[in-house]
N, C-alpha and C. Protein backbone atom coordinates (compact mmCIF):
# COMPACT_ATOMS: atom_id res chain seq x y z
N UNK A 1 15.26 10.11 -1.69
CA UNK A 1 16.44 9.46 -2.17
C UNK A 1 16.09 8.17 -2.90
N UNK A 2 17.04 7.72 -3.60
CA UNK A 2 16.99 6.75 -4.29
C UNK A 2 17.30 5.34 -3.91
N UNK A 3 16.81 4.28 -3.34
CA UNK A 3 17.25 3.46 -2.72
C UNK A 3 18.33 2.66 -3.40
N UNK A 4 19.28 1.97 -2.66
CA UNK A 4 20.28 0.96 -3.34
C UNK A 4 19.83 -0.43 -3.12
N UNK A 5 19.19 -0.97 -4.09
CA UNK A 5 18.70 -2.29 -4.05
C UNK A 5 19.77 -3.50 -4.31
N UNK A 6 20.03 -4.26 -4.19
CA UNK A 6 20.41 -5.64 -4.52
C UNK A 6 20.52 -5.65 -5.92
N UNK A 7 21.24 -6.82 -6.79
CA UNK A 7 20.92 -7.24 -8.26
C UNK A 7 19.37 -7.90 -8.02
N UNK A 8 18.43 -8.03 -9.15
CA UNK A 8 17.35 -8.78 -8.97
C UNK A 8 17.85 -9.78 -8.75
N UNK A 9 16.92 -10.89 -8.33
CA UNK A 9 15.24 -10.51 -8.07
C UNK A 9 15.15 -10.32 -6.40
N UNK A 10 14.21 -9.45 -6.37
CA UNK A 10 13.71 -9.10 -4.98
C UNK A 10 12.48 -8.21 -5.50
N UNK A 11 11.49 -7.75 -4.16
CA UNK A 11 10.65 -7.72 -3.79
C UNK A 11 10.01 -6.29 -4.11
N UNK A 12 9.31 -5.57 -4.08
CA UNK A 12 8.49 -4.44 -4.31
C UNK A 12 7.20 -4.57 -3.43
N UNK A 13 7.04 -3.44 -2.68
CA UNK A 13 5.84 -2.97 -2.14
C UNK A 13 5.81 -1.87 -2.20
N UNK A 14 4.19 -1.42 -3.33
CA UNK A 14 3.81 -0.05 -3.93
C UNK A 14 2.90 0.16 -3.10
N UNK A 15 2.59 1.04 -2.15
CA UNK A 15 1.73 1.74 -1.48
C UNK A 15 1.49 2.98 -1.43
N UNK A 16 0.29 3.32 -2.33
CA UNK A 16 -0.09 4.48 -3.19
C UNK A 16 -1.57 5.28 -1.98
N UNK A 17 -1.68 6.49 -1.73
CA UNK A 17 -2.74 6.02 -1.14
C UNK A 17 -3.29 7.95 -0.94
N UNK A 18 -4.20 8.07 -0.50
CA UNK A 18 -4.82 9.23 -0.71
C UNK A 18 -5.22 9.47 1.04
N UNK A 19 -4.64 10.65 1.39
CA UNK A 19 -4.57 11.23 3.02
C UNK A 19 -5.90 11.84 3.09
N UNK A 20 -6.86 11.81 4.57
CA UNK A 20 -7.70 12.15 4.70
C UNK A 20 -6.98 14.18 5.44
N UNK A 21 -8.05 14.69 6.18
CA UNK A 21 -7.31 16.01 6.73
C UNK A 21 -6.80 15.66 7.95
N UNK A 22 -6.75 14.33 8.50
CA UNK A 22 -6.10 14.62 9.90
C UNK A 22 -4.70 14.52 9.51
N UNK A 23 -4.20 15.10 10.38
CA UNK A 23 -2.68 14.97 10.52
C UNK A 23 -2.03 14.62 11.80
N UNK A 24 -2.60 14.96 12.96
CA UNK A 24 -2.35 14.61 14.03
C UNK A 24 -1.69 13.27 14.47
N UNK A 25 -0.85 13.46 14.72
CA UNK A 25 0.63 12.34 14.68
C UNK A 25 1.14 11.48 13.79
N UNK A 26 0.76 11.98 12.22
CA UNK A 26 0.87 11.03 11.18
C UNK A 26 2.57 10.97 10.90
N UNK A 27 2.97 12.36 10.59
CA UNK A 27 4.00 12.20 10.68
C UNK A 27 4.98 11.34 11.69
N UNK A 28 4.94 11.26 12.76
CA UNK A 28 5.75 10.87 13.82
C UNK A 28 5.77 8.95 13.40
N UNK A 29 3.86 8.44 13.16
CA UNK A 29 3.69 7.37 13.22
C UNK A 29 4.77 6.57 12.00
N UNK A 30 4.54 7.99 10.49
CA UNK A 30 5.62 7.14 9.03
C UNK A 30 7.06 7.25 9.61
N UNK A 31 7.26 8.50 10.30
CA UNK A 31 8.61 8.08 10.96
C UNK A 31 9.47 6.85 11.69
N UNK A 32 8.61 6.43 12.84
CA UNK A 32 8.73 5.15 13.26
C UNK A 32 8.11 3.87 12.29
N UNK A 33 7.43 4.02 11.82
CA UNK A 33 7.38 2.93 10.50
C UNK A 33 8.78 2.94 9.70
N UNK A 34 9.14 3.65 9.72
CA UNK A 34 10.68 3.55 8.61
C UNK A 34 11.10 3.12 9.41
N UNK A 35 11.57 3.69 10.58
CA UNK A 35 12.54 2.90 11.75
C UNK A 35 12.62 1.48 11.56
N UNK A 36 11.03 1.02 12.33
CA UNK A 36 10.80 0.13 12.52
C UNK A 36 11.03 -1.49 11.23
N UNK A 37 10.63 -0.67 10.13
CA UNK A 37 11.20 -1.12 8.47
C UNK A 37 12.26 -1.83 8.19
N UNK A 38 13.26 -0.36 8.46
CA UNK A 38 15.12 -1.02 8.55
C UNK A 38 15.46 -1.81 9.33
N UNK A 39 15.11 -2.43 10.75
CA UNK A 39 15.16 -3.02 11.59
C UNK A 39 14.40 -4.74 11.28
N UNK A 40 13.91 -4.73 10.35
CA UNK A 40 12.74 -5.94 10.10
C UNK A 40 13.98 -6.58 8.75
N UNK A 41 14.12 -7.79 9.26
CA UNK A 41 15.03 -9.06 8.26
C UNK A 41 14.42 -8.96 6.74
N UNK A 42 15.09 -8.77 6.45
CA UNK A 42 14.49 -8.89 4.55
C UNK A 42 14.51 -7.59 3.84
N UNK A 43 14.82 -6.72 5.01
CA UNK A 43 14.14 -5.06 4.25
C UNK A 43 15.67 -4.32 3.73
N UNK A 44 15.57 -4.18 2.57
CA UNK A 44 16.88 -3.57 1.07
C UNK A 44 16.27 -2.04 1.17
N UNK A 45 14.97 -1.51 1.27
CA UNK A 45 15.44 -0.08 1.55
C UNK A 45 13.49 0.96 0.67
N UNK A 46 14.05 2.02 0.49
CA UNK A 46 12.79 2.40 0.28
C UNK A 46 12.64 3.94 -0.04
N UNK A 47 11.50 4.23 -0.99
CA UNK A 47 11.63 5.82 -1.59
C UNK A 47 9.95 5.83 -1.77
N UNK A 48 10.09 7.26 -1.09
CA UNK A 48 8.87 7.75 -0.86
C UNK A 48 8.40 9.43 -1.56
N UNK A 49 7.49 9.40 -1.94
CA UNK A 49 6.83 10.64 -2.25
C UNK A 49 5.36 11.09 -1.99
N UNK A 50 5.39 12.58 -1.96
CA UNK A 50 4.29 13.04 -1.26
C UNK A 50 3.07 13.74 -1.78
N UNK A 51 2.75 14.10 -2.86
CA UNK A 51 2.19 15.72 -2.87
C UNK A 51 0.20 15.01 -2.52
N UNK A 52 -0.36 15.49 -3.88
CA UNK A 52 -1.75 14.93 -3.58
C UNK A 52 -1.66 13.52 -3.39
N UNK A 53 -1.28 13.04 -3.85
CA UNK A 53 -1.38 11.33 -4.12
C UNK A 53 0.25 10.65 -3.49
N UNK A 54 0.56 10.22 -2.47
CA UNK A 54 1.51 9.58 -2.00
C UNK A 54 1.67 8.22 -2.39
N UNK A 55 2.83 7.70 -2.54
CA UNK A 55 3.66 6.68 -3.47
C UNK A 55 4.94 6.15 -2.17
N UNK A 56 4.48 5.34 -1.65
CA UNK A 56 6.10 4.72 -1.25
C UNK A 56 6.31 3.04 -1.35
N UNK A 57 7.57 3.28 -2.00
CA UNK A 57 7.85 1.47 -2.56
C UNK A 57 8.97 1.42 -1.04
N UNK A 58 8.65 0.09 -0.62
CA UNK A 58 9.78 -0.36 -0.17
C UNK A 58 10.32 -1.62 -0.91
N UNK A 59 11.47 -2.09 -0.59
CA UNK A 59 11.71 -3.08 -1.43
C UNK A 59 12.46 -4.17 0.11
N UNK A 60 12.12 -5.56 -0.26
CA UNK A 60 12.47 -7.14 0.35
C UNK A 60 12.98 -8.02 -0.31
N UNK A 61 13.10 -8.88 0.61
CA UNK A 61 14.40 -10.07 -0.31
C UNK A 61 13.28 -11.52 -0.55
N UNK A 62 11.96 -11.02 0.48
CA UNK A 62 11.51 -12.56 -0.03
C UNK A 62 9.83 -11.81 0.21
N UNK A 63 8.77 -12.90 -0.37
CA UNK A 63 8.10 -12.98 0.35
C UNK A 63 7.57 -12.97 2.20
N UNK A 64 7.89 -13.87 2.47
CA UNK A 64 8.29 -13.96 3.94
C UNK A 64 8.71 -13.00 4.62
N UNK A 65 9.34 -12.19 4.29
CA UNK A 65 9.88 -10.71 5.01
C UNK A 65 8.65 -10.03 4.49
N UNK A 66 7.64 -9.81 4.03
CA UNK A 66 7.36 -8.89 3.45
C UNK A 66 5.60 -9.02 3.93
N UNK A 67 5.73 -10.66 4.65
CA UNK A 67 4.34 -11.04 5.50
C UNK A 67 4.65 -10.45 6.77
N UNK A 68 5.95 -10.93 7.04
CA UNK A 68 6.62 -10.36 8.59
C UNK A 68 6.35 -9.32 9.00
N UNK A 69 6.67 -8.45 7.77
CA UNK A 69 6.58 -6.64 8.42
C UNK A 69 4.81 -6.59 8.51
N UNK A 70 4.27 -7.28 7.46
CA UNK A 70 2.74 -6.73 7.42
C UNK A 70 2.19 -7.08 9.13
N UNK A 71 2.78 -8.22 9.50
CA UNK A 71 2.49 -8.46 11.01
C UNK A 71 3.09 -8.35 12.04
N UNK A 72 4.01 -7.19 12.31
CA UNK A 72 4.81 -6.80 12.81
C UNK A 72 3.55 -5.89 13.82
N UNK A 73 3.68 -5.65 15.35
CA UNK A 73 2.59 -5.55 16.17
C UNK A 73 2.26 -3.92 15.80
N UNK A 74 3.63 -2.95 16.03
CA UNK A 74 3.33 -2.30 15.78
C UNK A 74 2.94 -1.47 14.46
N UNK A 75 3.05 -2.31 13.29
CA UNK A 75 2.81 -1.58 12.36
C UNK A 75 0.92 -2.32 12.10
N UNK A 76 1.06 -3.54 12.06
CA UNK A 76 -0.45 -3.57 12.41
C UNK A 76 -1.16 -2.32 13.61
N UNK A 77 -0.82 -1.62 14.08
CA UNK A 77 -1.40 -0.48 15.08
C UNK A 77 -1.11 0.90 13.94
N UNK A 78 -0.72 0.75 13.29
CA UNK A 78 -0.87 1.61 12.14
C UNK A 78 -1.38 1.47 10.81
N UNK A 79 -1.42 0.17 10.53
CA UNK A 79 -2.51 -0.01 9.73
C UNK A 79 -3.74 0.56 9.85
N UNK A 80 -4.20 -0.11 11.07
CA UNK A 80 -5.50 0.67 11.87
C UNK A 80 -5.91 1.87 11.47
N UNK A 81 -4.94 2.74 12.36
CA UNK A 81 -4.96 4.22 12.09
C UNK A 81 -4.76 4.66 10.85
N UNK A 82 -4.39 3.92 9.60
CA UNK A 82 -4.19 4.45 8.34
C UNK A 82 -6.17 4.01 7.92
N UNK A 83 -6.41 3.05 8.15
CA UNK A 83 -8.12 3.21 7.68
C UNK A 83 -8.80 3.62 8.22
N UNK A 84 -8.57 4.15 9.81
CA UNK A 84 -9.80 4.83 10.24
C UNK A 84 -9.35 6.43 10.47
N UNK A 85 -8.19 6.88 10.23
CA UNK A 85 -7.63 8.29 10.33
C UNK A 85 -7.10 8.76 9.16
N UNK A 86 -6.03 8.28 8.71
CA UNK A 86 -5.47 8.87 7.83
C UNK A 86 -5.52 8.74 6.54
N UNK A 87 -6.01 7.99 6.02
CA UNK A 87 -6.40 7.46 4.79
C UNK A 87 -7.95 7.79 3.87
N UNK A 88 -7.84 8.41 2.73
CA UNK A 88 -9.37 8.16 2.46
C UNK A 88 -9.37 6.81 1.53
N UNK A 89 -8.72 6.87 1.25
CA UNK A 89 -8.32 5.32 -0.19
C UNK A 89 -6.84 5.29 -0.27
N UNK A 90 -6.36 3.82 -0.13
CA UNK A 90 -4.91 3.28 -0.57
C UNK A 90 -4.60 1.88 -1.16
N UNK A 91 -3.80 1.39 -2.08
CA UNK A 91 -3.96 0.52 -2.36
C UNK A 91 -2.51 -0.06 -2.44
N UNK A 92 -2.33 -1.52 -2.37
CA UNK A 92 -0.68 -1.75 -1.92
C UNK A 92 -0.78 -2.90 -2.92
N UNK A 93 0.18 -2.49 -4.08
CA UNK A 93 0.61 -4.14 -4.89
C UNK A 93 2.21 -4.38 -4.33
N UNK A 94 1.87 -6.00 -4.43
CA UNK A 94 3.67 -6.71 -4.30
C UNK A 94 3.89 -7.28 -5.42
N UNK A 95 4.98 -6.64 -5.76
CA UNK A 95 5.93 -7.09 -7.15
C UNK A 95 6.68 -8.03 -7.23
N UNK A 96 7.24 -8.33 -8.10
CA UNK A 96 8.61 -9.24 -7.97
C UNK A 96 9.49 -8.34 -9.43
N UNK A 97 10.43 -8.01 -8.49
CA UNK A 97 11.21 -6.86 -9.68
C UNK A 97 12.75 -7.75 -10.26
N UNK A 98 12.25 -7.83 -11.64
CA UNK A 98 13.04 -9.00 -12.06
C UNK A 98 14.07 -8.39 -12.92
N UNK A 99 13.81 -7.07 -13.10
CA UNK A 99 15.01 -6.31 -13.77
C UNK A 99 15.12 -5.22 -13.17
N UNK A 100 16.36 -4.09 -12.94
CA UNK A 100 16.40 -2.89 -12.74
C UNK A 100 17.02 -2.22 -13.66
N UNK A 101 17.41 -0.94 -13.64
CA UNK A 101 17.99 -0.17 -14.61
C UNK A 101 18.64 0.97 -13.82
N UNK A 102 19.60 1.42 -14.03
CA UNK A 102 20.39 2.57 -13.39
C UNK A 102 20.66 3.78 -13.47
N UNK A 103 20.89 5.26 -14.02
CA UNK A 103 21.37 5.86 -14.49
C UNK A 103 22.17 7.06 -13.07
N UNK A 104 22.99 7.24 -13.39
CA UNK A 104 23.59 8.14 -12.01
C UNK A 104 24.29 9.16 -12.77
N UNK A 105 23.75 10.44 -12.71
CA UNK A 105 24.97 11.49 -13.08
C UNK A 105 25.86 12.12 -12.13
N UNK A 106 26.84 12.38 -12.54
CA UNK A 106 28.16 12.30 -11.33
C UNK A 106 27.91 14.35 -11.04
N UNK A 107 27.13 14.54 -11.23
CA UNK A 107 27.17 16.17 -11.11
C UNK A 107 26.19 15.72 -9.68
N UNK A 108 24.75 14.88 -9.12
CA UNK A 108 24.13 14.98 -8.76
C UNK A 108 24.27 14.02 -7.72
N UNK A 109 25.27 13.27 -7.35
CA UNK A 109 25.33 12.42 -6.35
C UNK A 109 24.25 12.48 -4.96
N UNK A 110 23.94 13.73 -4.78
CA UNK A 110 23.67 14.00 -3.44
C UNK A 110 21.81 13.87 -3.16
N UNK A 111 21.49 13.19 -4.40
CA UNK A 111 19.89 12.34 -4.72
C UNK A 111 19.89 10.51 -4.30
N UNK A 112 21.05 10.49 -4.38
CA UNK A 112 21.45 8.96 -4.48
C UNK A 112 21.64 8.38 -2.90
N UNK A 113 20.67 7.37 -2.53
CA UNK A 113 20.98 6.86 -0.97
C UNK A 113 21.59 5.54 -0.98
């Protein structure tokens, strides 16, 4: 889905990253990372994709929210496990998204979060 962001300016985190073969509780762990996400002050929302090469932006209202989550206990316990399990290479830029752009067709609503 498509997240509903704020008017700019706010925040971007691109985390692009390449899965090793384990799988063993990866899923469950990005699950509770989202949880845990929406629940963290600053956090406007987030869209993710999968195939060879995975892509998920979340988007924040400040800096400061966006150190918060990085040190948030349990997602530092998944950091971890993303460099020594699940990860072969990933790389995370923070943006500052100073314009957006929209387009919504009214046939397709049901893409739109």
């Amino acid at each position: 889905m498509i997240a509903k962001t704020p008017p700019p300016p706010y925040y971007a985190v691109i985390f692009t990253s390449v899965r090793t073969e384990v799988s063993e509780d990866y899923a469950a762990t990005a699950e509770r990372m989202v949880l845990l996400a929406k629940e963290q002050p600053g956090y406007l929302g987030h869209e993710s994709a999968r195939d060879n090469l995975g892509i998920t932006v979340s988007y924040w209202d400040s800096l400061a929210a966006i150190q918060n989550w990085k040190q948030q206990a349990e997602h530092l316990k998944a950091q971890e496990n993303g460099r020594t399990r699940y990860y072969a290479a990933y790389t995370t830029r923070i943006c500052l998204v100073e314009r957006d752009y929209h387009f919504e067709n009214a046939d397709s609503q049901e893409n739109i979060g």
